[in-house]
PDB file of N, CA and C in Angstrom:
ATOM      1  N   UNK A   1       0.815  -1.185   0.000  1.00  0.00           N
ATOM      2  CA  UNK A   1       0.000   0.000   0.000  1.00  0.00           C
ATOM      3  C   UNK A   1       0.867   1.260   0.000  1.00  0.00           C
ATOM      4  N   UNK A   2       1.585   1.046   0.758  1.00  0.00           N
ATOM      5  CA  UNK A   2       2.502   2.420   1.081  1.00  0.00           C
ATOM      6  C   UNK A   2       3.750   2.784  -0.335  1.00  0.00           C
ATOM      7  N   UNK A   3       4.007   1.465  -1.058  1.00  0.00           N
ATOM      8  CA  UNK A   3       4.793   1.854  -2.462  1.00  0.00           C
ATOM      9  C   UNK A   3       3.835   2.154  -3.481  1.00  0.00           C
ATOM     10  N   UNK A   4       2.177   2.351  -3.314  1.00  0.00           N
ATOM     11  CA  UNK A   4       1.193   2.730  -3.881  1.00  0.00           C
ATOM     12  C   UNK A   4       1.424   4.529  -4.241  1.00  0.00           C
ATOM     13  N   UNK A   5       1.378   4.461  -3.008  1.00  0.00           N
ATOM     14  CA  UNK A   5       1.027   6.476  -2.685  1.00  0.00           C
ATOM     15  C   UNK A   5       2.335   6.840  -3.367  1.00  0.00           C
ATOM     16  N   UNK A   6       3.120   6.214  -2.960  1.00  0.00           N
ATOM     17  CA  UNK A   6       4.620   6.460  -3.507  1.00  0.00           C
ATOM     18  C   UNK A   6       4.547   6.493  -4.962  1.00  0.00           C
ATOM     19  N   UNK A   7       4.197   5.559  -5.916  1.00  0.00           N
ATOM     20  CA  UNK A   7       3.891   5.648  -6.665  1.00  0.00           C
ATOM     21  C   UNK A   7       2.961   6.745  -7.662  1.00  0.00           C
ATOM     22  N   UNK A   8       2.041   6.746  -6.705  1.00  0.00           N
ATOM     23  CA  UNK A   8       1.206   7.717  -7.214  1.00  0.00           C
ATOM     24  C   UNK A   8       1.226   9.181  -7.002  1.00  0.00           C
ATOM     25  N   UNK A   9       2.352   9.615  -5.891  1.00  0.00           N
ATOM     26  CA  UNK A   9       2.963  10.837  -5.666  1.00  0.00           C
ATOM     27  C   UNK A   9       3.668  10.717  -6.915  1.00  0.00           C
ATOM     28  N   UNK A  10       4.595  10.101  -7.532  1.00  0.00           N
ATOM     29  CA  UNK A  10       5.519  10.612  -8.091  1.00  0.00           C
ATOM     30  C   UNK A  10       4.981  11.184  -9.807  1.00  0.00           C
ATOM     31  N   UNK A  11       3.894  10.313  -9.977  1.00  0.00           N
ATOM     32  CA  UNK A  11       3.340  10.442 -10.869  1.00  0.00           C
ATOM     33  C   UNK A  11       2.436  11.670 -10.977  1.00  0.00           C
ATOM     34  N   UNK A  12       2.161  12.020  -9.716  1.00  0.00           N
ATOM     35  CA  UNK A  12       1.075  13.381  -9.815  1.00  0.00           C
ATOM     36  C   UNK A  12       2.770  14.859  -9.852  1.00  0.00           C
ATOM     37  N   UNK A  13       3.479  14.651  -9.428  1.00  0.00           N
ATOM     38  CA  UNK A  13       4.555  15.296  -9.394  1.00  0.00           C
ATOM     39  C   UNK A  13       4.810  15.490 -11.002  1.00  0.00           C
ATOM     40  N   UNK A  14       4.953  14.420 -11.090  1.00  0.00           N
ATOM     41  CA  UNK A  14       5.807  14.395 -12.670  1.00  0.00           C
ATOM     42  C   UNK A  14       4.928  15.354 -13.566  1.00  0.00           C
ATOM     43  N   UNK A  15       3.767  14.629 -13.628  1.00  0.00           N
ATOM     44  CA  UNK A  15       2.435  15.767 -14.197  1.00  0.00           C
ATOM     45  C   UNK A  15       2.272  16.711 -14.262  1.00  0.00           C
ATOM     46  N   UNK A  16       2.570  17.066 -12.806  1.00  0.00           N
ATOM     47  CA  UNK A  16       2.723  18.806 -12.604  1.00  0.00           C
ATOM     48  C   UNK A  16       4.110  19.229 -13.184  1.00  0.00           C
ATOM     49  N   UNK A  17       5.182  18.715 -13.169  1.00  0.00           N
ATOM     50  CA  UNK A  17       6.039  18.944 -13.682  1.00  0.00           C
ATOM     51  C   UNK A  17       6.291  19.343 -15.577  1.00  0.00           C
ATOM     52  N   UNK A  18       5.465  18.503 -15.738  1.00  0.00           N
ATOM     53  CA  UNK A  18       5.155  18.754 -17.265  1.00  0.00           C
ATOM     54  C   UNK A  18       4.286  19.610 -17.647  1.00  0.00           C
ATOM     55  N   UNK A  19       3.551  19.497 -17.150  1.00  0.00           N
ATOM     56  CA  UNK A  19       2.417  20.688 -17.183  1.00  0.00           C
ATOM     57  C   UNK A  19       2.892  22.451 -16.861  1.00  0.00           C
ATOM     58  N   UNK A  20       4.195  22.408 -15.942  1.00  0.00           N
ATOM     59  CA  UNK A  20       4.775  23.570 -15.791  1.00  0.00           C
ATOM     60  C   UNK A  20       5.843  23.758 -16.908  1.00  0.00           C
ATOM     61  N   UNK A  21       6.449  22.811 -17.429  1.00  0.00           N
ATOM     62  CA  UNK A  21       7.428  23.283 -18.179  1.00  0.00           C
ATOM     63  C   UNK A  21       6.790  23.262 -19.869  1.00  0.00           C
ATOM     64  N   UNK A  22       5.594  22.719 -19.933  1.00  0.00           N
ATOM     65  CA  UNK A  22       4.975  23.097 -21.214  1.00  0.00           C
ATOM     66  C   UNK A  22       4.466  24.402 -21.245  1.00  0.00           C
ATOM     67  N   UNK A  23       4.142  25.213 -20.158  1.00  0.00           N
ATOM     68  CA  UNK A  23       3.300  26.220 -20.319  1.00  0.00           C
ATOM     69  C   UNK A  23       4.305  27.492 -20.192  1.00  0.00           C
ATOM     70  N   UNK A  24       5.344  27.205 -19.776  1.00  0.00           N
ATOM     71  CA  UNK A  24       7.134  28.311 -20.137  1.00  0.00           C
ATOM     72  C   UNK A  24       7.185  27.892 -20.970  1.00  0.00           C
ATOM     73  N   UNK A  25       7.141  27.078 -22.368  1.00  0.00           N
ATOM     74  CA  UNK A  25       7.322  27.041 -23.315  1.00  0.00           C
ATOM     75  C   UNK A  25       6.694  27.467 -24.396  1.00  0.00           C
ATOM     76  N   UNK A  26       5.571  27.488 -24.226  1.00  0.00           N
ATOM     77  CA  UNK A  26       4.310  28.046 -24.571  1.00  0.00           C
ATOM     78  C   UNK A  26       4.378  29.639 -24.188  1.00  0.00           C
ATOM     79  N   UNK A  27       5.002  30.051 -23.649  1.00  0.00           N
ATOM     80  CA  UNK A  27       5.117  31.439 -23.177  1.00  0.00           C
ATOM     81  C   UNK A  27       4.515  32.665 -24.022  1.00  0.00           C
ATOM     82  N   UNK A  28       4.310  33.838 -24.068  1.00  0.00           N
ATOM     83  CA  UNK A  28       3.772  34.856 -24.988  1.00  0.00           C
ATOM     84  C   UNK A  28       5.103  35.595 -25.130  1.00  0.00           C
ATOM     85  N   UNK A  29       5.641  35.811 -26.414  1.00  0.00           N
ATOM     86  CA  UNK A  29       6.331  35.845 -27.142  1.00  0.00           C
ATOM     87  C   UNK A  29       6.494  37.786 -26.696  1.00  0.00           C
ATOM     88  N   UNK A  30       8.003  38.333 -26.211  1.00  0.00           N
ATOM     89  CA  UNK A  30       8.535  39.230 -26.056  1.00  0.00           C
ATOM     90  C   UNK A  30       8.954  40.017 -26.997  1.00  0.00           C
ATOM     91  N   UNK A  31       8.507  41.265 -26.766  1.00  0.00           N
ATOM     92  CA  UNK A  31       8.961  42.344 -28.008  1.00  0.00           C
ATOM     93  C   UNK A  31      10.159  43.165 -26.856  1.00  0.00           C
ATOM     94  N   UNK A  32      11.098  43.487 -27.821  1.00  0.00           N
ATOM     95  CA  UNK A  32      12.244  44.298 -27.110  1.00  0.00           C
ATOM     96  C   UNK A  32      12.861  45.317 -28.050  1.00  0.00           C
ATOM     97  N   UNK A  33      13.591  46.307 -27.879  1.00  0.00           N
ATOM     98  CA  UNK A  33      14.244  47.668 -28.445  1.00  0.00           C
ATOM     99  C   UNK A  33      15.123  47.302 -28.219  1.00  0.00           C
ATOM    100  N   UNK A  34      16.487  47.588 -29.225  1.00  0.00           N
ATOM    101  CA  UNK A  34      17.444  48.068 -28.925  1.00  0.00           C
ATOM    102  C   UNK A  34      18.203  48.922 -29.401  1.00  0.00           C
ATOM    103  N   UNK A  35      19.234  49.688 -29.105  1.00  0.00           N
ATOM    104  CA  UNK A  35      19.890  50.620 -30.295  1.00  0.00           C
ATOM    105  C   UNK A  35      21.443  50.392 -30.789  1.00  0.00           C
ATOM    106  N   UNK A  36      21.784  50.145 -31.742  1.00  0.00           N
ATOM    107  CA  UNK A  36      23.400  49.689 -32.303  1.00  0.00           C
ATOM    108  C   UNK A  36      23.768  51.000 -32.884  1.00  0.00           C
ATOM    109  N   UNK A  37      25.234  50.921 -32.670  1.00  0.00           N
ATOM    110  CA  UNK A  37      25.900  52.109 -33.297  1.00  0.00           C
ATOM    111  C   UNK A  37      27.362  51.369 -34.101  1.00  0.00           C
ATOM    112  N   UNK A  38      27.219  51.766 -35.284  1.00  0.00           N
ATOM    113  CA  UNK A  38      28.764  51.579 -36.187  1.00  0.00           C
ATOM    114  C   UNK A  38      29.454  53.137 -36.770  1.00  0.00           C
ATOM    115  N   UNK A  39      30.931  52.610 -36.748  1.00  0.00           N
ATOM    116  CA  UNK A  39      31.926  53.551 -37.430  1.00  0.00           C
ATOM    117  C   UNK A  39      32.338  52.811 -38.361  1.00  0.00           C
ATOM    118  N   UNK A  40      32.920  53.275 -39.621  1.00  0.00           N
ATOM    119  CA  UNK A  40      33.248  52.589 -41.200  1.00  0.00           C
ATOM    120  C   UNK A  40      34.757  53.031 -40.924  1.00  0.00           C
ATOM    121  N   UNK A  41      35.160  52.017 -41.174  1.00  0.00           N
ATOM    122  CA  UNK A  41      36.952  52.022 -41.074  1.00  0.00           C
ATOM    123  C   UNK A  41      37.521  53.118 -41.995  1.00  0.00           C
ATOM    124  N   UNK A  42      38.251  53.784 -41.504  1.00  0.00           N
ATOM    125  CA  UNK A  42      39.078  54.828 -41.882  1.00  0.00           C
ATOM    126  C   UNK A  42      39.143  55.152 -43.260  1.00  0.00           C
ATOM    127  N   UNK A  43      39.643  54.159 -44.214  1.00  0.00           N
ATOM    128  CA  UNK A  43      40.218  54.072 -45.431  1.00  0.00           C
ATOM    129  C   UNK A  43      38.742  53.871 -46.167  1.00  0.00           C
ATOM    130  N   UNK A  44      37.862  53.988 -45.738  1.00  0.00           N
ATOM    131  CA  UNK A  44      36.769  53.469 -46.953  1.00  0.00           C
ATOM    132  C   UNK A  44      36.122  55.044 -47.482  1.00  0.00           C
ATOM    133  N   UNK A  45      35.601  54.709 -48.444  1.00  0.00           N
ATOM    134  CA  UNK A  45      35.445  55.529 -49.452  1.00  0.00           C
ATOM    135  C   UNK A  45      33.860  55.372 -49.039  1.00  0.00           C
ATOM    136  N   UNK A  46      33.328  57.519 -49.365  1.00  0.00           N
ATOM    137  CA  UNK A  46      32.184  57.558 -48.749  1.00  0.00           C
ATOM    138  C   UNK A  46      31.583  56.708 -49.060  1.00  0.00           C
ATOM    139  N   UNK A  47      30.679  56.011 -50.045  1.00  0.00           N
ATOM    140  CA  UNK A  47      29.563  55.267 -49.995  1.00  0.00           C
ATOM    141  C   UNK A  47      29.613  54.110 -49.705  1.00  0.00           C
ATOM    142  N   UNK A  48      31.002  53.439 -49.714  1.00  0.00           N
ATOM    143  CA  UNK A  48      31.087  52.116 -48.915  1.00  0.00           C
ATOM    144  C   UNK A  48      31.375  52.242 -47.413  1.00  0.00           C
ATOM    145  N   UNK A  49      31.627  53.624 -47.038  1.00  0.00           N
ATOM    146  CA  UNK A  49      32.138  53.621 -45.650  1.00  0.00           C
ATOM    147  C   UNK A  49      30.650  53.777 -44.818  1.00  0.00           C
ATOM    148  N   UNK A  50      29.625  54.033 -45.243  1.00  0.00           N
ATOM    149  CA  UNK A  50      28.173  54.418 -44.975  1.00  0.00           C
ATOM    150  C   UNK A  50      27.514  53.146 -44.941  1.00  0.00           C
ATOM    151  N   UNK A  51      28.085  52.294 -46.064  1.00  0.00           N
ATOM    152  CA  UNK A  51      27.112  50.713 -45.771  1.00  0.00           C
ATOM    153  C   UNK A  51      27.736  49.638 -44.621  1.00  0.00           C
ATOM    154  N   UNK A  52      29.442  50.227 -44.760  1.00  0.00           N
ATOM    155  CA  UNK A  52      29.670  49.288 -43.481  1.00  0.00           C
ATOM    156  C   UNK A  52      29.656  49.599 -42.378  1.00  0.00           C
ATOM    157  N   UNK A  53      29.350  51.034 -41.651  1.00  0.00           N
ATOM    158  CA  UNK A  53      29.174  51.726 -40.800  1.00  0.00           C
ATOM    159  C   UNK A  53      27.742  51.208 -40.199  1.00  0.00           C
ATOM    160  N   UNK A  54      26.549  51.414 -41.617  1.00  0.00           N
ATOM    161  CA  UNK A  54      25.021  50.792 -41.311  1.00  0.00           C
ATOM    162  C   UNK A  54      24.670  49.118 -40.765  1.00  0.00           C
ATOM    163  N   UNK A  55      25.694  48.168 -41.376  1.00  0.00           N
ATOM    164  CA  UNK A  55      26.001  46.764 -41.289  1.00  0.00           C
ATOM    165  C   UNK A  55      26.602  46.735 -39.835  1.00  0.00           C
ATOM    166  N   UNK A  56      27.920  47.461 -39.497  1.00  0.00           N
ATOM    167  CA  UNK A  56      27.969  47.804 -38.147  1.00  0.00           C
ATOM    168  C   UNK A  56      27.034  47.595 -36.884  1.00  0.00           C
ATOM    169  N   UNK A  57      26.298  48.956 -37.465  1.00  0.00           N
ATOM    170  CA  UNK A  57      25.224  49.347 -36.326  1.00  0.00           C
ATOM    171  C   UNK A  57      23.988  48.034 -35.988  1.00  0.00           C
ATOM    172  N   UNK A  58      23.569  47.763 -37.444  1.00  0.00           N
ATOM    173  CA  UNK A  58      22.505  46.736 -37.436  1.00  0.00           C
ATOM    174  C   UNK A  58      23.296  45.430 -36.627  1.00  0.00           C
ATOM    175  N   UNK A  59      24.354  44.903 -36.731  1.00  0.00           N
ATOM    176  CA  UNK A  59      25.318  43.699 -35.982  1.00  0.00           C
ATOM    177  C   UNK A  59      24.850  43.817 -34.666  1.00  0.00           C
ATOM    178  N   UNK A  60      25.635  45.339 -34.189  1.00  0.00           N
ATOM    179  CA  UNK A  60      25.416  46.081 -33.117  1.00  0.00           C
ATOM    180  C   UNK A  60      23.874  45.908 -32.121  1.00  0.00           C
ATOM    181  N   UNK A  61      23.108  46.197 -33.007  1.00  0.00           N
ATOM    182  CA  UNK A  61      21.705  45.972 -32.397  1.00  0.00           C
ATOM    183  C   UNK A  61      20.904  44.546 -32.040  1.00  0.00           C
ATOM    184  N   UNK A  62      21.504  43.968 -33.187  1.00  0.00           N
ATOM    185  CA  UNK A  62      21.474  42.387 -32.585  1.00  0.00           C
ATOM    186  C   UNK A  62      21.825  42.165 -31.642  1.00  0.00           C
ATOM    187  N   UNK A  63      23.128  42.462 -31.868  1.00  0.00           N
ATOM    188  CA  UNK A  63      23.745  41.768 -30.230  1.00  0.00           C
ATOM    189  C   UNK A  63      23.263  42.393 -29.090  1.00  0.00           C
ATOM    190  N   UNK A  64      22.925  43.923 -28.885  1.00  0.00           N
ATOM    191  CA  UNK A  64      21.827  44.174 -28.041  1.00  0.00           C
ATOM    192  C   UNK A  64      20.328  43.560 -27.636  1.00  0.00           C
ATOM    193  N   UNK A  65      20.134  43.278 -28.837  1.00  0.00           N
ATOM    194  CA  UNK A  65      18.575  42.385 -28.612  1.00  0.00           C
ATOM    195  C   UNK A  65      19.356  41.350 -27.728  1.00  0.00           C
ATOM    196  N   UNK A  66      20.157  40.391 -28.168  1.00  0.00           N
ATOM    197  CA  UNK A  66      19.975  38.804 -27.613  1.00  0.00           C
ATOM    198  C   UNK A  66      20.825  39.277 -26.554  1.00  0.00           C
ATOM    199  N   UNK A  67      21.660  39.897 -26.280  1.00  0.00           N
ATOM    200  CA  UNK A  67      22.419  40.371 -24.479  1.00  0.00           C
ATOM    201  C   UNK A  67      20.873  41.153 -23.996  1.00  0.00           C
ATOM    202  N   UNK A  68      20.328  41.435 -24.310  1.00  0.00           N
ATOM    203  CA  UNK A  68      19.040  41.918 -23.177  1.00  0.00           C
ATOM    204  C   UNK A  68      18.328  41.134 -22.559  1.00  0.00           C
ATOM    205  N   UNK A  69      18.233  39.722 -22.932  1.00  0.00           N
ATOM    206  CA  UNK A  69      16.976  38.837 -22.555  1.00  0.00           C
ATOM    207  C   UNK A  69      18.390  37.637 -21.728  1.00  0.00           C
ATOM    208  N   UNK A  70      19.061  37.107 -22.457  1.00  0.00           N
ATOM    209  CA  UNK A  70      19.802  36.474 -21.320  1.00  0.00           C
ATOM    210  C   UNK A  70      21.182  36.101 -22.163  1.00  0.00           C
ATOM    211  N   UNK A  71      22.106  35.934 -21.057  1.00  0.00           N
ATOM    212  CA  UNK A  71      23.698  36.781 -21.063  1.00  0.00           C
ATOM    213  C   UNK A  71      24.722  36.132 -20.099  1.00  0.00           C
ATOM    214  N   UNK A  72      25.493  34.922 -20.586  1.00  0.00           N
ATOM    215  CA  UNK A  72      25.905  34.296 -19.833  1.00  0.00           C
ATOM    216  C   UNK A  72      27.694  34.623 -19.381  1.00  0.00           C
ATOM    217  N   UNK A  73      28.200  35.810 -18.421  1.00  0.00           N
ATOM    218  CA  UNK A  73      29.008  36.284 -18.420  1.00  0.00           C
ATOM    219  C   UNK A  73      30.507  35.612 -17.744  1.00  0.00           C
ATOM    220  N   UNK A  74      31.464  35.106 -18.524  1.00  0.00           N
ATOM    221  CA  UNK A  74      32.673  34.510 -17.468  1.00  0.00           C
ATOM    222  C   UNK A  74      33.824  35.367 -18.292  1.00  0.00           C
ATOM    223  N   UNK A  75      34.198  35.909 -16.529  1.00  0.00           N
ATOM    224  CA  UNK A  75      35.382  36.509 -16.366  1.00  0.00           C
ATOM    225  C   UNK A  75      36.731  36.048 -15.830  1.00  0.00           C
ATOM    226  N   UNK A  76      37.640  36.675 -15.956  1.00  0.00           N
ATOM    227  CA  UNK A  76      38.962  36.022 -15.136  1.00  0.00           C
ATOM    228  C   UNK A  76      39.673  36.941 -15.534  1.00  0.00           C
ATOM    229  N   UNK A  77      40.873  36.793 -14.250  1.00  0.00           N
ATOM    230  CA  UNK A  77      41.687  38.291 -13.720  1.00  0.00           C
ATOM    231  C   UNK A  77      42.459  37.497 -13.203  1.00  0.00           C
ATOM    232  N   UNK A  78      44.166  37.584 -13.254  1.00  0.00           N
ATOM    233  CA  UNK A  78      45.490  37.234 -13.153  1.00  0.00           C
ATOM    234  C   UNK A  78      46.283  38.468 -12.536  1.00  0.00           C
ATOM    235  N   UNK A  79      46.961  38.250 -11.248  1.00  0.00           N
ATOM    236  CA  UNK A  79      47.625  39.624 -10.840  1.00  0.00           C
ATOM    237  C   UNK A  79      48.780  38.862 -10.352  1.00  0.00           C
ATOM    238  N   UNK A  80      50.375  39.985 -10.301  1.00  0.00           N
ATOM    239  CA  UNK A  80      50.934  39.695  -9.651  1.00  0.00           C
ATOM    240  C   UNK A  80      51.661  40.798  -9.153  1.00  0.00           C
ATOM    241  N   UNK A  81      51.996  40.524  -7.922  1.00  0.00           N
ATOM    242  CA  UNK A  81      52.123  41.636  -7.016  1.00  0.00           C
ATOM    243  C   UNK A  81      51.753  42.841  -6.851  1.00  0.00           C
ATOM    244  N   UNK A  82      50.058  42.569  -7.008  1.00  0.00           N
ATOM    245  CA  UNK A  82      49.308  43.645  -6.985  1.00  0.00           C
ATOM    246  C   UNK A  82      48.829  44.245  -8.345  1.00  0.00           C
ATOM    247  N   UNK A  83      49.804  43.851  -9.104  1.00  0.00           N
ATOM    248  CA  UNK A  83      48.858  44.393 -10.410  1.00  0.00           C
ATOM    249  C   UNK A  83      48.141  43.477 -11.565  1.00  0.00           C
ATOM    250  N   UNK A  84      47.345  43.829 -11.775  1.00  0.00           N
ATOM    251  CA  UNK A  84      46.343  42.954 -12.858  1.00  0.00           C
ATOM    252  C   UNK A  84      47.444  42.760 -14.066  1.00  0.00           C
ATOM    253  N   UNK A  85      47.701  41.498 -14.569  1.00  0.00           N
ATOM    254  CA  UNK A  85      48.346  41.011 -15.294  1.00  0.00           C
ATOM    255  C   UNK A  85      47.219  40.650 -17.113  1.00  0.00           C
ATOM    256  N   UNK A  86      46.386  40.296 -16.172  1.00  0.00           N
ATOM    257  CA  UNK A  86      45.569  39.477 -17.508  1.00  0.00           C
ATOM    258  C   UNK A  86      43.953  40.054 -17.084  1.00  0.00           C
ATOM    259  N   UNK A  87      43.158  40.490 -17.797  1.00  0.00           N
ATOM    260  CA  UNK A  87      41.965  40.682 -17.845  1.00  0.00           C
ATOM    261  C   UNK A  87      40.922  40.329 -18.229  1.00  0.00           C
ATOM    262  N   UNK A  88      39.983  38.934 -18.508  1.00  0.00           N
ATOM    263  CA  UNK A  88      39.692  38.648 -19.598  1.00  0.00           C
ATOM    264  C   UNK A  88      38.169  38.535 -19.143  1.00  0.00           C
ATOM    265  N   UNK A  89      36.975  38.767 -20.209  1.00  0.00           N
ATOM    266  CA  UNK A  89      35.659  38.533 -20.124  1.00  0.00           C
ATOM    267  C   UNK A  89      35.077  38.092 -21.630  1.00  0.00           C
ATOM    268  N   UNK A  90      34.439  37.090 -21.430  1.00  0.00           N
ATOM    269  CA  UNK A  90      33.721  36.475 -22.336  1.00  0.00           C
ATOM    270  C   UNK A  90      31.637  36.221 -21.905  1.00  0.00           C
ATOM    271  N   UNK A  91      31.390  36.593 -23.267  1.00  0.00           N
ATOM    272  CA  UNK A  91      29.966  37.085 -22.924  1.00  0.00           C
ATOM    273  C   UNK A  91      29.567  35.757 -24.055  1.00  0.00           C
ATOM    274  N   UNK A  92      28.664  34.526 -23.681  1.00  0.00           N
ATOM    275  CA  UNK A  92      27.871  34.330 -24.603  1.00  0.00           C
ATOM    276  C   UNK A  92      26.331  34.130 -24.669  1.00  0.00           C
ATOM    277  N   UNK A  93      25.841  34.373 -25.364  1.00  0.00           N
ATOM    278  CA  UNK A  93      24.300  34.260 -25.506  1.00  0.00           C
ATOM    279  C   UNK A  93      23.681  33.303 -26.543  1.00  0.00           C
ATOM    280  N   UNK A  94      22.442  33.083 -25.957  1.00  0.00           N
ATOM    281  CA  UNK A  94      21.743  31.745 -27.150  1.00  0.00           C
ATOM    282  C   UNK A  94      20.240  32.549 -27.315  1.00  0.00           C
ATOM    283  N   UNK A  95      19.758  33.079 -28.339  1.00  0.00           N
ATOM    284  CA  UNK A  95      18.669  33.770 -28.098  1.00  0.00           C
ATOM    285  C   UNK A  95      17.963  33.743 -29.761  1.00  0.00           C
ATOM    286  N   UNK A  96      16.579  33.685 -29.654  1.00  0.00           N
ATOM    287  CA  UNK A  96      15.984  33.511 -31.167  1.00  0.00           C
ATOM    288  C   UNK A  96      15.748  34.895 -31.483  1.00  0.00           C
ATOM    289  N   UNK A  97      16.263  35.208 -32.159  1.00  0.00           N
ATOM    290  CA  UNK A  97      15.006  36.919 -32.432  1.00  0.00           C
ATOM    291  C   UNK A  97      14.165  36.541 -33.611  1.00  0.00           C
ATOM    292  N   UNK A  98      12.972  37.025 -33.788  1.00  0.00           N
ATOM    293  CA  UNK A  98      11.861  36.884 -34.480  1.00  0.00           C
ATOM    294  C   UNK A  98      11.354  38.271 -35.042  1.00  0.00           C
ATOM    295  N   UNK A  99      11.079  38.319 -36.446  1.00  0.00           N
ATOM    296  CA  UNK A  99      10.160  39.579 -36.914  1.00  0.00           C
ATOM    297  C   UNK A  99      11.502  40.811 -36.859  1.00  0.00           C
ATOM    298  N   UNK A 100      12.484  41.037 -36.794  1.00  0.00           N
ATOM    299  CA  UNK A 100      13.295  41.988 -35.917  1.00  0.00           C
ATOM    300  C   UNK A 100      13.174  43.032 -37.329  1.00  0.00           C
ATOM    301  N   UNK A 101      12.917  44.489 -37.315  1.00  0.00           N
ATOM    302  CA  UNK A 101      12.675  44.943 -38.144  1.00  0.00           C
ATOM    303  C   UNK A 101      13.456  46.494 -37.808  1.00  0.00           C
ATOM    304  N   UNK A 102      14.048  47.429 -38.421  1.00  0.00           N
ATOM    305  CA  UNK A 102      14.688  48.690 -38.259  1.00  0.00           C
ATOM    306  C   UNK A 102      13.361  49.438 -37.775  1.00  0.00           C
ATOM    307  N   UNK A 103      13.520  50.010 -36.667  1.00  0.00           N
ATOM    308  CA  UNK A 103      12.394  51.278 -36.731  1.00  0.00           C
ATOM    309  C   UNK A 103      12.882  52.657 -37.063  1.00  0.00           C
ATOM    310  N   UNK A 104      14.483  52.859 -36.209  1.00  0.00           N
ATOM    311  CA  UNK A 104      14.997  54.147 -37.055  1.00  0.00           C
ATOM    312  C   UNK A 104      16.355  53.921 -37.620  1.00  0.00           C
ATOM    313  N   UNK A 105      16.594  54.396 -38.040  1.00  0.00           N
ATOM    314  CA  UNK A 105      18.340  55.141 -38.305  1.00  0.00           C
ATOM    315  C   UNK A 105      18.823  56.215 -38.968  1.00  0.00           C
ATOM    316  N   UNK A 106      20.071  56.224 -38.830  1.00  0.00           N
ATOM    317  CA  UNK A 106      20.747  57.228 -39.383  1.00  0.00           C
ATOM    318  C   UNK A 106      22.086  58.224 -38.821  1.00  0.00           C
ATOM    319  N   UNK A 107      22.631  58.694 -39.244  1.00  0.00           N
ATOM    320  CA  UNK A 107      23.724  59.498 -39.107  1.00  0.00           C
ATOM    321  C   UNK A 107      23.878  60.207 -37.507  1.00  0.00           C
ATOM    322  N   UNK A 108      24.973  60.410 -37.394  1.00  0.00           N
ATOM    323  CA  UNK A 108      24.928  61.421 -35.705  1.00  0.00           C
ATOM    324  C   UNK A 108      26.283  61.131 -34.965  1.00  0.00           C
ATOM    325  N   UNK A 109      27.165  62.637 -35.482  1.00  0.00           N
ATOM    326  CA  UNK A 109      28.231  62.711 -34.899  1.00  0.00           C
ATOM    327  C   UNK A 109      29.348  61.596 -35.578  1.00  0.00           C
ATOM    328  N   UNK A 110      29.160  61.503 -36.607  1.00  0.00           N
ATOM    329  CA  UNK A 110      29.999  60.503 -37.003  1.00  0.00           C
ATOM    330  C   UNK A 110      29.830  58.934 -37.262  1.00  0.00           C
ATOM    331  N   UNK A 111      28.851  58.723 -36.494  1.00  0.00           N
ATOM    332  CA  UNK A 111      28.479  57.525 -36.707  1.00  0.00           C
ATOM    333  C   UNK A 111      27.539  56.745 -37.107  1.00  0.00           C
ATOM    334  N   UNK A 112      27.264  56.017 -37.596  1.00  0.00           N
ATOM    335  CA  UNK A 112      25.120  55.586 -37.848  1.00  0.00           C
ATOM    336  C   UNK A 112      25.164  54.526 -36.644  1.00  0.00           C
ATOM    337  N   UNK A 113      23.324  55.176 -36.419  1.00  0.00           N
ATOM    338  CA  UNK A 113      22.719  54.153 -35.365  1.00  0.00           C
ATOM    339  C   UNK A 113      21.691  53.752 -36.027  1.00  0.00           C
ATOM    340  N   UNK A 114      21.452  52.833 -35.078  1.00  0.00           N
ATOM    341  CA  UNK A 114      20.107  52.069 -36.100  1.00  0.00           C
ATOM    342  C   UNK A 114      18.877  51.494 -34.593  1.00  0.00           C
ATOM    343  N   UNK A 115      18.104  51.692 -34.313  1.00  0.00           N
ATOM    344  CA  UNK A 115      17.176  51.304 -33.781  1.00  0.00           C
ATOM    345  C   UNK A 115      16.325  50.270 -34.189  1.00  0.00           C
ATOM    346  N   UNK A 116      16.112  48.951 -33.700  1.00  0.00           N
ATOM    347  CA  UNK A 116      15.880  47.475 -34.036  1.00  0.00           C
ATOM    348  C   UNK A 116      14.498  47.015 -32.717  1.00  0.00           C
ATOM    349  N   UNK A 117      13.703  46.262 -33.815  1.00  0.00           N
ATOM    350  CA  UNK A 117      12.677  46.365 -31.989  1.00  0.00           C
ATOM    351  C   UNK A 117      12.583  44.615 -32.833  1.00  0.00           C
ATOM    352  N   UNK A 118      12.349  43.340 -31.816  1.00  0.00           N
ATOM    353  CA  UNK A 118      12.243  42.431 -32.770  1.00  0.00           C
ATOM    354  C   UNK A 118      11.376  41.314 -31.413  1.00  0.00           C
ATOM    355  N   UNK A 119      11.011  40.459 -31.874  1.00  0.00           N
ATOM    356  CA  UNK A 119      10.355  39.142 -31.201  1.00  0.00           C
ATOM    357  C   UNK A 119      11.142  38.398 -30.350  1.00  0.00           C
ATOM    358  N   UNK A 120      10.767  37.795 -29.356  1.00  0.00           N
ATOM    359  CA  UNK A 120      12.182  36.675 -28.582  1.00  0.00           C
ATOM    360  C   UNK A 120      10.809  35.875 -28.005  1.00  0.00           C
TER     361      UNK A 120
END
């Protein structure tokens, strides 16, 4: 009797268990902003220095979208005798964007930005 309930706990557990992780999956789908900024390498010639500046910014804004929602950060720092020798941080992210569409851009101070709003 008693490896019954046992039984049948684990099974009402499990249930609920599935039942919770289907319905985070199922989730309602996140809209987010972000804004990217590019500079066009020195040597380029105006109208190519404007598309890779724009390619820039748009990169730029991606990687803002998917570092906004989640952002898995490892660092490490090396010193000796007091002073920082080695500095290092690595950022990676796993993130879908969906629909992601320009809402603005353009020029400012040298650089193009581009404003990106997209699905996750």
């Amino acid at each position: 009797m008693k490896t019954m309930k046992t039984a049948i706990r684990s099974l009402a557990l499990s249930l609920i268990c599935t039942f919770l992780l289907s319905v985070s999956v199922f989730a309602a789908p996140m809209t987010v902003t972000a804004r990217g900024e590019g500079v066009a390498p020195p040597n380029a010639r105006p109208r190519q220095a404007e598309i890779l500046a724009r390619r820039a910014a748009i990169l730029d804004a991606y990687r803002q979208l998917a570092e906004g929602v989640e952002a898995v950060i490892e660092s490490e720092s090396q010193s000796d005798m007091a002073m920082i020798t080695k500095d290092e941080a690595r950022l990676r992210t796993r993130t879908v964007i969906r629909n992601a569409r320009i809402i603005m851009e353009g020029h400012r101070y040298g650089a193009y930005y581009v404003i990106m709003e997209g699905t996750l």
